[in-house]
Protein backbone atom coordinates (compact mmCIF):
# COMPACT_ATOMS: atom_id res chain seq x y z
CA UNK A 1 34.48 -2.51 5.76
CA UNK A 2 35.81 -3.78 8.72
CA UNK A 3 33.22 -3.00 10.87
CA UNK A 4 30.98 -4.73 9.52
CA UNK A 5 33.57 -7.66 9.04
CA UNK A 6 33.78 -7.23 13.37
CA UNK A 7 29.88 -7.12 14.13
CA UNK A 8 29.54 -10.41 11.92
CA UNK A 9 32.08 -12.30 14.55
CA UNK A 10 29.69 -11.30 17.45
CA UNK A 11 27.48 -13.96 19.03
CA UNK A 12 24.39 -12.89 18.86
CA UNK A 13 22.56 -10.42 16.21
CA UNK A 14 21.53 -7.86 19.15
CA UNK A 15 25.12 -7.27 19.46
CA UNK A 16 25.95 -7.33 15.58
CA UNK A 17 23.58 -4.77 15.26
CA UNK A 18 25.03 -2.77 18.45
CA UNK A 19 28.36 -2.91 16.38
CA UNK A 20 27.75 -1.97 13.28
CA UNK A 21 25.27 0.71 14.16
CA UNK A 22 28.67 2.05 16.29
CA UNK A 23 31.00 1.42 13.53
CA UNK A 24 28.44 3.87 11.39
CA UNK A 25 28.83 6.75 13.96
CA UNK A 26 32.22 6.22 13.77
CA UNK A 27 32.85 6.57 9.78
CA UNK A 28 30.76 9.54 10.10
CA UNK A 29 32.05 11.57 12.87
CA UNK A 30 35.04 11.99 11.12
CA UNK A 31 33.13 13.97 8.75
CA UNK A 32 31.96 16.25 11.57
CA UNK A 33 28.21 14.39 11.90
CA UNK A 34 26.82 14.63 15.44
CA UNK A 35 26.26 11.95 17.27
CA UNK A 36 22.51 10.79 17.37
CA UNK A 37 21.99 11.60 13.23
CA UNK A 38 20.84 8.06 12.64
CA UNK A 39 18.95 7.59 15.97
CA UNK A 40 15.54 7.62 13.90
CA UNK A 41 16.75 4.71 11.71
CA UNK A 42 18.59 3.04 15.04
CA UNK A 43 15.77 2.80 16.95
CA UNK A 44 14.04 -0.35 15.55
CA UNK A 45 10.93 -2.11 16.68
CA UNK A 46 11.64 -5.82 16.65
CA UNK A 47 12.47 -7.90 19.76
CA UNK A 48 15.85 -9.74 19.80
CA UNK A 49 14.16 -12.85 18.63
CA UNK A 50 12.96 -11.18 15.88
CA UNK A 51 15.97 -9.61 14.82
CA UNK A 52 17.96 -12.81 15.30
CA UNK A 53 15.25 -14.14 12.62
CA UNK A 54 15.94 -11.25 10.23
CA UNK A 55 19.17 -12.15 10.21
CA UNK A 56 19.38 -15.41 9.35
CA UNK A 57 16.61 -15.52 6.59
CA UNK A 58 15.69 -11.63 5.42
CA UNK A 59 18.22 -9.13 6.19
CA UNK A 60 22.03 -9.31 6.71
CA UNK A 61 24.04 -6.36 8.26
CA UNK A 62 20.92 -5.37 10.03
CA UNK A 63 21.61 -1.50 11.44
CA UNK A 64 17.65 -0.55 11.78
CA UNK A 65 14.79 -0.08 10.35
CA UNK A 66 12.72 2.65 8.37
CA UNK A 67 9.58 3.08 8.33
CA UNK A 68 7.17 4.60 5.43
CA UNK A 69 3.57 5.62 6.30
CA UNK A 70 0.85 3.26 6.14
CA UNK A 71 -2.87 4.24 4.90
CA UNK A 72 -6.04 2.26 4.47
CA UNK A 73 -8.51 2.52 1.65
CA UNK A 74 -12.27 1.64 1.20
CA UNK A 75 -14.14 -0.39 2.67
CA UNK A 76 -15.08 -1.46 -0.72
CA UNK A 77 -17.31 -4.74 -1.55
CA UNK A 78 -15.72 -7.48 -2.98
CA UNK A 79 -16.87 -10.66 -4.78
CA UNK A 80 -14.73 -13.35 -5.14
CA UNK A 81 -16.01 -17.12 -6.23
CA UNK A 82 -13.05 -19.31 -7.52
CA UNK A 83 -11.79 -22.95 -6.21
CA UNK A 84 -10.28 -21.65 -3.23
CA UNK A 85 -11.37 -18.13 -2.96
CA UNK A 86 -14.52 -17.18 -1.08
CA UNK A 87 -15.15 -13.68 -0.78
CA UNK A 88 -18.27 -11.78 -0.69
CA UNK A 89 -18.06 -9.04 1.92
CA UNK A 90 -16.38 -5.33 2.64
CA UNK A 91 -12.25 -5.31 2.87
CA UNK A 92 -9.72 -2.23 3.50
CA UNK A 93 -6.57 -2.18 1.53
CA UNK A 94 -3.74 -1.60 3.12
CA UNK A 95 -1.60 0.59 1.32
CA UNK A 96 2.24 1.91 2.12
CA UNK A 97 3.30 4.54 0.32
CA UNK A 98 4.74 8.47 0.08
CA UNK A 99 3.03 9.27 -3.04
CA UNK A 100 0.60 11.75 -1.87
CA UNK A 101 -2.35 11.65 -4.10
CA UNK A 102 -2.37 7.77 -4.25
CA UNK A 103 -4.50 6.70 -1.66
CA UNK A 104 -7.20 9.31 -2.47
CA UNK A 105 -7.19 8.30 -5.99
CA UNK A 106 -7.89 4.82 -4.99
CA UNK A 107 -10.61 5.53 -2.36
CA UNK A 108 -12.37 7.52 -5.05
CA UNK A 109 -12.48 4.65 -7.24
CA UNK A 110 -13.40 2.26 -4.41
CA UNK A 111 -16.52 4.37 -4.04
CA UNK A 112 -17.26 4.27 -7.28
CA UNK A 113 -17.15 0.18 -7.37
CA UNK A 114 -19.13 0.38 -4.06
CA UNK A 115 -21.60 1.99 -5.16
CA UNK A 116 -21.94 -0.01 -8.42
CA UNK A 117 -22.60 -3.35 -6.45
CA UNK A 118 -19.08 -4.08 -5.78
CA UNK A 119 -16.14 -5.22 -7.86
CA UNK A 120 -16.09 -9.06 -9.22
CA UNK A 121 -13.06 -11.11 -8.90
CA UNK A 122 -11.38 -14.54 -10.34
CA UNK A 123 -8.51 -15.69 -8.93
CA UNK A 124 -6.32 -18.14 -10.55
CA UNK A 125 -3.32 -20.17 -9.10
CA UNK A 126 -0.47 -20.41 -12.43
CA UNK A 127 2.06 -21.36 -9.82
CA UNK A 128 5.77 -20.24 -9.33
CA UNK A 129 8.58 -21.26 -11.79
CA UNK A 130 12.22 -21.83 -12.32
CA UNK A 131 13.94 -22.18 -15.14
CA UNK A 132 17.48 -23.64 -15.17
CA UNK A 133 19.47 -23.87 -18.97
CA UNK A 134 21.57 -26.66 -19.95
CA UNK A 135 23.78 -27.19 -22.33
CA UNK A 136 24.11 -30.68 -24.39
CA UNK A 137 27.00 -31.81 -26.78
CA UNK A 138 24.52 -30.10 -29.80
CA UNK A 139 20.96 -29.83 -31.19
CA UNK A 140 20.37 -33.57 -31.35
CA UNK A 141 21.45 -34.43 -27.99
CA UNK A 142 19.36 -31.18 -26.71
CA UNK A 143 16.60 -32.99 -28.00
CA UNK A 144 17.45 -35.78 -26.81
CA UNK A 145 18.09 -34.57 -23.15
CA UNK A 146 14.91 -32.73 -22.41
CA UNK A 147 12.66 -35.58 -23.83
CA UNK A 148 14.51 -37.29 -20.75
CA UNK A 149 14.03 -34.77 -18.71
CA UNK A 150 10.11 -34.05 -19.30
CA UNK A 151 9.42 -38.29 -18.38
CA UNK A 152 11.04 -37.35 -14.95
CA UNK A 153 7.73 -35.98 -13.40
CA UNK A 154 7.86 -38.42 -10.67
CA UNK A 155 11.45 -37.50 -9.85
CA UNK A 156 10.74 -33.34 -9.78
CA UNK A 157 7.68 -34.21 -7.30
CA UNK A 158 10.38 -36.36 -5.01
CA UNK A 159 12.53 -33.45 -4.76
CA UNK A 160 10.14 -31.12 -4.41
CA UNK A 161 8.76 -33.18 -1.32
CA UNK A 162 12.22 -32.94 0.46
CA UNK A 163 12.23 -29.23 -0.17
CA UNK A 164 8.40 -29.12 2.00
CA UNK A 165 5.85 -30.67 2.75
CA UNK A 166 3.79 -27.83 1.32
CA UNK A 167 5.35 -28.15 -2.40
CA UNK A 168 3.84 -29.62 -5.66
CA UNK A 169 5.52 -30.10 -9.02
CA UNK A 170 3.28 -29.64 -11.98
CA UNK A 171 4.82 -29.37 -15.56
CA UNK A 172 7.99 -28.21 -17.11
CA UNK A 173 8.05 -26.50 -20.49
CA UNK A 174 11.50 -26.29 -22.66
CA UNK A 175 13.15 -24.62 -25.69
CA UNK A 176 15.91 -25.49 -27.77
CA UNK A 177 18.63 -22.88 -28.89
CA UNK A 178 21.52 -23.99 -30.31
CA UNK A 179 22.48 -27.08 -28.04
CA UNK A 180 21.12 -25.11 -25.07
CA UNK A 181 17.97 -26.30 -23.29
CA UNK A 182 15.73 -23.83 -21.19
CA UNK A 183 13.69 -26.04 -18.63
CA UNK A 184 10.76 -23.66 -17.13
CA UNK A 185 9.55 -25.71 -14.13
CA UNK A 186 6.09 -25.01 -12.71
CA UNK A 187 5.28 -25.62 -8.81
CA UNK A 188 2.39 -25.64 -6.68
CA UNK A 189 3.87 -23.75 -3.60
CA UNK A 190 0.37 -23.58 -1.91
CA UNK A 191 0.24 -20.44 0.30
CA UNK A 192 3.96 -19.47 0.07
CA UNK A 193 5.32 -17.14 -2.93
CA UNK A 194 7.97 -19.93 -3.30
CA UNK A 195 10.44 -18.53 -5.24
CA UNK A 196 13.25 -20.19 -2.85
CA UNK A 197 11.95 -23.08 -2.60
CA UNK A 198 11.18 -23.38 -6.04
CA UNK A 199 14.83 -22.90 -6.88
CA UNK A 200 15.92 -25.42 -4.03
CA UNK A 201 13.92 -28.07 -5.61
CA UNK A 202 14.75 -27.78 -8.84
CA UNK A 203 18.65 -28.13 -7.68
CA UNK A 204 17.88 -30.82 -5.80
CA UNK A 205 15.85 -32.72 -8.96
CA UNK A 206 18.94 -31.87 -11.01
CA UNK A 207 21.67 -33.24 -7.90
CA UNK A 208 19.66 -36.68 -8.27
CA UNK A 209 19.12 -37.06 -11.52
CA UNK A 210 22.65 -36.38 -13.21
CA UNK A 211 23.84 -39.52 -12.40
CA UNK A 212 21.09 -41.73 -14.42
CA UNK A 213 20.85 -39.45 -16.92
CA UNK A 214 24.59 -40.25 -17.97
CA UNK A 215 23.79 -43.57 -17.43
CA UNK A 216 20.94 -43.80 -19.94
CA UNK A 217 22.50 -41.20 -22.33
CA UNK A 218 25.67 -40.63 -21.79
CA UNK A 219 26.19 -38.93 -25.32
CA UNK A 220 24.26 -35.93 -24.39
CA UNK A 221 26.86 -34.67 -22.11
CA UNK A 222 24.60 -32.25 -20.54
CA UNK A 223 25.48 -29.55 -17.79
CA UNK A 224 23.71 -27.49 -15.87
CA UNK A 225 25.09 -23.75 -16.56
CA UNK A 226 22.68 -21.79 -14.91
CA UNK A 227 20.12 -22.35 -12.14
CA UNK A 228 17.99 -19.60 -13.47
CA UNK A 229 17.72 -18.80 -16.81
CA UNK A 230 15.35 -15.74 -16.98
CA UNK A 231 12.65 -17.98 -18.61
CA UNK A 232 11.02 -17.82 -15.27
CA UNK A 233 10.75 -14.73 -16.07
CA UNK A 234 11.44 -13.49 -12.16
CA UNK A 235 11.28 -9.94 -11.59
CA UNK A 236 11.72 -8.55 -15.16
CA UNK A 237 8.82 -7.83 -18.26
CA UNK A 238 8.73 -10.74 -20.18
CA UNK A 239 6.14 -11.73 -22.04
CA UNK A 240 6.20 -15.22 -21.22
CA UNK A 241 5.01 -14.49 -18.05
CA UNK A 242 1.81 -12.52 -19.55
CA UNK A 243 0.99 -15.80 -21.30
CA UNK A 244 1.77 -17.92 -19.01
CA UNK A 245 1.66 -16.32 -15.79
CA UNK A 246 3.38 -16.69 -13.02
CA UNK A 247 2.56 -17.23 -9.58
CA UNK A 248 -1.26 -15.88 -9.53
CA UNK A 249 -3.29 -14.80 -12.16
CA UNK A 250 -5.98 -12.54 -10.94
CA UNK A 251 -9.03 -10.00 -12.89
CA UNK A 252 -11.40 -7.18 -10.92
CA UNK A 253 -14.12 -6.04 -12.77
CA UNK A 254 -16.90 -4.06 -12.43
CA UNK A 255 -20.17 -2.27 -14.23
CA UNK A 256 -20.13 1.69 -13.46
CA UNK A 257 -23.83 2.83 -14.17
CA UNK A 258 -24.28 5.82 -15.84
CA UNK A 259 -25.23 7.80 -12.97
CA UNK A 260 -22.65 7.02 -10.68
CA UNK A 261 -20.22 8.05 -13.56
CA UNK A 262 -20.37 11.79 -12.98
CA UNK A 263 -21.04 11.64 -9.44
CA UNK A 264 -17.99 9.82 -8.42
CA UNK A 265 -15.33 10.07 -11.05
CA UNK A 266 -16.61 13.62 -12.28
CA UNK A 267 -16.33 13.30 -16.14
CA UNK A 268 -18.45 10.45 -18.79
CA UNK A 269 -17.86 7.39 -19.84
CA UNK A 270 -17.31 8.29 -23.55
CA UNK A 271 -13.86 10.79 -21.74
CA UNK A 272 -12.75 7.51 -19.83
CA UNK A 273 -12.90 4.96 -22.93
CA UNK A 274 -11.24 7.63 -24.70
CA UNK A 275 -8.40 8.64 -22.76
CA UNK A 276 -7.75 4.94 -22.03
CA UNK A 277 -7.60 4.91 -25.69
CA UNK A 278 -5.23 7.16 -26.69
CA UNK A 279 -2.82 6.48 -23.45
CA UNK A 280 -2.81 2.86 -22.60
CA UNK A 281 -3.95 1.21 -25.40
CA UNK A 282 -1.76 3.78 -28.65
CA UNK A 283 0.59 5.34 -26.29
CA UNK A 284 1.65 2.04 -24.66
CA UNK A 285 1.83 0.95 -28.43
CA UNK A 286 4.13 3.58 -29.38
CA UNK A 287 6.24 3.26 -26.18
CA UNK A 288 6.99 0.12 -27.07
CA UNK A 289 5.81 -1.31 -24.18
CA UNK A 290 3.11 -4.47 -23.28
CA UNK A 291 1.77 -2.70 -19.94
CA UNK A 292 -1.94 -1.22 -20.97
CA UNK A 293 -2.46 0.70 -17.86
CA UNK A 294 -1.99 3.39 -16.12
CA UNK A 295 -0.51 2.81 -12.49
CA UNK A 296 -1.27 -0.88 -11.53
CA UNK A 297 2.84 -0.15 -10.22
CA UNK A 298 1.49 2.47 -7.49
CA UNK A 299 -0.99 0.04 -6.38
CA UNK A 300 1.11 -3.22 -6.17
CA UNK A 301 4.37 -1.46 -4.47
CA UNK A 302 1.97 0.09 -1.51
CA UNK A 303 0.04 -3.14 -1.18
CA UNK A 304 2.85 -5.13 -1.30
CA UNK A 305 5.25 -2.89 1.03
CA UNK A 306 2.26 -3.05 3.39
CA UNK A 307 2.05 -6.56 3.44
CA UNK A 308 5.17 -8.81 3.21
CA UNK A 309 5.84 -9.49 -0.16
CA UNK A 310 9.17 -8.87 -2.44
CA UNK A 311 8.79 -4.91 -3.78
CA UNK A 312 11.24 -6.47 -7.09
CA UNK A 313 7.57 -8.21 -8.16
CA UNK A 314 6.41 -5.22 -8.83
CA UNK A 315 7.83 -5.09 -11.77
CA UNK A 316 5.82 -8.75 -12.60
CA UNK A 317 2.22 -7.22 -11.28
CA UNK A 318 2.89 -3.96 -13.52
CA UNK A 319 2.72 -6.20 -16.30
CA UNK A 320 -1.60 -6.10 -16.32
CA UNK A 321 -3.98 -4.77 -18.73
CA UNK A 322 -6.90 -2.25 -18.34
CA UNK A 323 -10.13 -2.79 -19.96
CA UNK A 324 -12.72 0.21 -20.05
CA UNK A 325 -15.43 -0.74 -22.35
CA UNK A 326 -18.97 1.95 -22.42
CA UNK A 327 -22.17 0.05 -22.83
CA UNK A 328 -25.53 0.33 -22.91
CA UNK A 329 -25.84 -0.11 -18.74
CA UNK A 330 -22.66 2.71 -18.29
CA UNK A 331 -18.67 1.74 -17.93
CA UNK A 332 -17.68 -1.67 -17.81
CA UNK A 333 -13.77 -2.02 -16.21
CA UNK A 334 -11.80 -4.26 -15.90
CA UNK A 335 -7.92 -4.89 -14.70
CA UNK A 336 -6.27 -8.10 -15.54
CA UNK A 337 -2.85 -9.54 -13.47
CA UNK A 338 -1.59 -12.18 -15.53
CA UNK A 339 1.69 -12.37 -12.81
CA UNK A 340 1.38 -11.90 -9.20
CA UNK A 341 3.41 -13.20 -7.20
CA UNK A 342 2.27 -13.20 -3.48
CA UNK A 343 1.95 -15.14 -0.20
CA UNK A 344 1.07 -14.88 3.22
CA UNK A 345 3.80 -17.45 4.24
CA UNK A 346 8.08 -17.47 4.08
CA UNK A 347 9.66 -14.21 2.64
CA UNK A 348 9.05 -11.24 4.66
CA UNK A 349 5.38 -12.47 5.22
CA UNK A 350 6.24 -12.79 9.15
CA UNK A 351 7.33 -9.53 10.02
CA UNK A 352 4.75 -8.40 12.91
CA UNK A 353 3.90 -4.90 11.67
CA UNK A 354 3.02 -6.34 7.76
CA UNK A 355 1.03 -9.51 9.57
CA UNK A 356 -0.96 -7.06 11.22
CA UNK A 357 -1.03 -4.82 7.99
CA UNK A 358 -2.48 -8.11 6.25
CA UNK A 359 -5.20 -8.50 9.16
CA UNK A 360 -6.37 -5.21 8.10
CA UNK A 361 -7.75 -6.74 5.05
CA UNK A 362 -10.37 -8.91 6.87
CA UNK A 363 -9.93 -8.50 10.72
CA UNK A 364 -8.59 -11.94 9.83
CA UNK A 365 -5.27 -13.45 8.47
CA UNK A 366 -6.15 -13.49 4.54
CA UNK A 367 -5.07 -16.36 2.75
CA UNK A 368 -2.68 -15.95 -0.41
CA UNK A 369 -5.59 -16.02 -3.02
CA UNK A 370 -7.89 -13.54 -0.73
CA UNK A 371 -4.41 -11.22 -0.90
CA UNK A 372 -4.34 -11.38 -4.51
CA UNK A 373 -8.45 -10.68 -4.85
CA UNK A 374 -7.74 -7.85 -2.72
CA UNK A 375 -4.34 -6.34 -4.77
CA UNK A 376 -6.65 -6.62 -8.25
CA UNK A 377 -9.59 -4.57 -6.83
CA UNK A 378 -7.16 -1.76 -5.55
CA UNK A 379 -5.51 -1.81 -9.13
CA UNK A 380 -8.87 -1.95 -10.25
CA UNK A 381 -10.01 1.17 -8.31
CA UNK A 382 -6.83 3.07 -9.19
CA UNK A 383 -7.17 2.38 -12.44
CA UNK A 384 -10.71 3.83 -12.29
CA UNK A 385 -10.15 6.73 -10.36
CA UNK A 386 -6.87 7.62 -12.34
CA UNK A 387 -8.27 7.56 -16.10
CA UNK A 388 -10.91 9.64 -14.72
CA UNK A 389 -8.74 12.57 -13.88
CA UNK A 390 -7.13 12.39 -16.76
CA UNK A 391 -9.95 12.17 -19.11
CA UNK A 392 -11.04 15.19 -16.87
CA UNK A 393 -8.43 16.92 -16.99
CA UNK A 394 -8.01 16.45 -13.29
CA UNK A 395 -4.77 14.76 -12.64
CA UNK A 396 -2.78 18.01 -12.30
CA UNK A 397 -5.21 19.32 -9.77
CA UNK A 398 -5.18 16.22 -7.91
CA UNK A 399 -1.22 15.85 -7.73
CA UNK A 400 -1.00 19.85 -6.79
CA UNK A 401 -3.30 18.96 -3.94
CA UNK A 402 -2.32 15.89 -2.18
CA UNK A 403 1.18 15.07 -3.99
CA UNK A 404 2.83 18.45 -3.30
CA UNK A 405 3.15 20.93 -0.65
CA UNK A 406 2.27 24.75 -1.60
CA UNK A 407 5.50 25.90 0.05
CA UNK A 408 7.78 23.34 -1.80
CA UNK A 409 10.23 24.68 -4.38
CA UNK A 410 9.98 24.13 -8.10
């Protein structure tokens, strides 16, 4: 539109904003919509630094902002002994979200963890990936070309170095179809998601080493066709990423005792392990679908709404398994996150309100691996709470009284 064409010429975002947000009322008056209809969505928070900021790295055509509610849940005891985790105290979670009986469902099952001596967590960095695809003159040169490609370690790390400080190559992986190659490069991006500057790095490897690679094998006659392949996998099931990971790799578990069973979650043990059963372990199966769990989605889109991160990787954190296991000592539980990514740096990490929503974690700035701890026990709990009201028969009740208002229409 034209408008929006206008506002882009302005000097400053402040004023692009001012335009557009006028060329809105415009379009719409002419439909007969008073003036002031998008004042709640007009009437944004940030400063005009901040806005200038969104602009150039988050948001373009910037007209406002909304706003969803935020909640806390817990405080529920986490431990967390890894490399570079060290966690052994009481956290809040902060979670965003309309979904009415979310929140309650995880507070129940952060009680229930509480009072069981607190949920146990490992933490595991698989790092981010790329994955560009190539194609050679045919199979042979294929072969040829990514045997190249994987002795170029030292030339991926170079690249990645110009790209920041802050970035690490590890490995590569490929595949051969046809006279394609799929490269999946793995980086250490340290506390940053790194999806962008995974994909600037890998460009940049690729800029500098086209030229020798025609040098030494000219025959191969490779070409890069597409920066990302979807071997990444980013932002889509794939079951490479459940093996492989990508990003973070994190597990909660805990031991329910018996007692605390019927107290808390209000059914048994043997209810829970079979509901779990029948829904995420044969349903899933007969869905057709790798996801054994219930609503690790609910947890990761408030969490991650709340904090920073991109809401598309929910989709990648969906992709966990539930365990529920009953013992001798009660209900063992367990949630496993083979793909998180998540950081506390770049992205929409900065954004004041989520920094502070982050803080809320620890009364600190978390790092990236205390984030992901923290996003696997709130799975965990939901996970907990949730197959209890359904092996109770519960969930109903539950959704009628927190999810919708009495008054509301069928």
């Amino acid at each position: 539109m034209k408008f929006l064409h206008d506002a882009n010429t302005l000097p400053s975002e402040p004023e692009r904003i001012t335009a557009r947000q006028e060329g809105v009322e415009r379009l719409f008056a002419k439909n007969g919509l008073a003036a002031g209809a998008f004042s709640r969505i007009f009437n944004h928070h940030f400063s005009d630094e901040e806005v200038t900021k969104l602009g150039s790295r988050n948001c373009q055509n910037i007209i406002g902002e909304v706003s969803v509610p935020l909640a806390v849940a817990g405080p529920v005891h986490v431990h967390a002994r890894t490399e570079k985790v060290v966690l052994d105290q009481e956290v809040l979670i902060p979670l965003a979200t309309t979904e009415g009986a979310l929140v309650p469902s995880i507070q129940r099952g952060c009680k229930a963890i509480s009072q069981s001596g607190g949920a146990r967590v490992l933490v595991e960095q698989k790092g981010m990936t790329r994955a560009p695809v190539f194609r050679c003159k045919d199979g042979h040169a294929a072969q040829q070309f990514l045997e190249w490609m994987q002795q170029q370690s030292e030339s991926f790390q170079a690249a990645a170095g110009q790209i920041s400080s802050h970035l690490r190559f590890v490995d590569m992986q490929g595949w051969i179809v046809g006279r394609q190659v799929f490269l999946r490069c793995r980086y250490d991006a340290d506390q940053a998601m790194g999806m962008n500057m995974v994909t600037l790095a890998v460009q940049k490897a690729w800029d500098e080493l086209g030229k020798p690679l025609k040098a030494v094998h000219p025959e191969c006659e490779a070409e890069l066709i597409a920066l990302s392949s979807n071997v990444c996998t980013d932002k889509k099931q794939a079951a490479i990423n459940q093996l492989l990971g990508r990003g973070w790799w994190a597990q909660a578990e805990v031991m329910i005792p018996h007692q605390v069973i019927p107290e808390v979650l209000r059914t048994t043990a043997e209810r829970i392990v079979e509901a779990h059963v029948a829904k995420n372990l044969v349903g899933s199966y007969v869905a057709g679908h790798a996801a054994q769990n219930m609503q690790i989605a609910n947890v990761a889109a408030a969490v991650y709404l709340a904090t920073g991160q991109d809401l598309a990787h929910v989709v990648d954190v969906s992709q966990g398994m539930t365990t529920l296991e009953k013992t001798d000592k009660g209900l063992y539980a367990a949630v496993t996150l083979p793909t998180v990514p998540a950081g506390v740096v770049g992205g929409g990490s900065w954004l004041p309100a989520q920094t502070a929503a982050r803080q809320l974690i620890l009364g600190t700035p978390p790092t990236a691996q205390q984030l992901v701890a923290v996003t696997a026990v709130a799975a965990l709990a939901a996970e907990l709470s949730g197959m209890a009201a359904l092996a109770s028969h519960d969930l109903a009740r539950a959704h009628s009284q927190f999810g919708r208002s009495q008054k509301e229409s069928p």
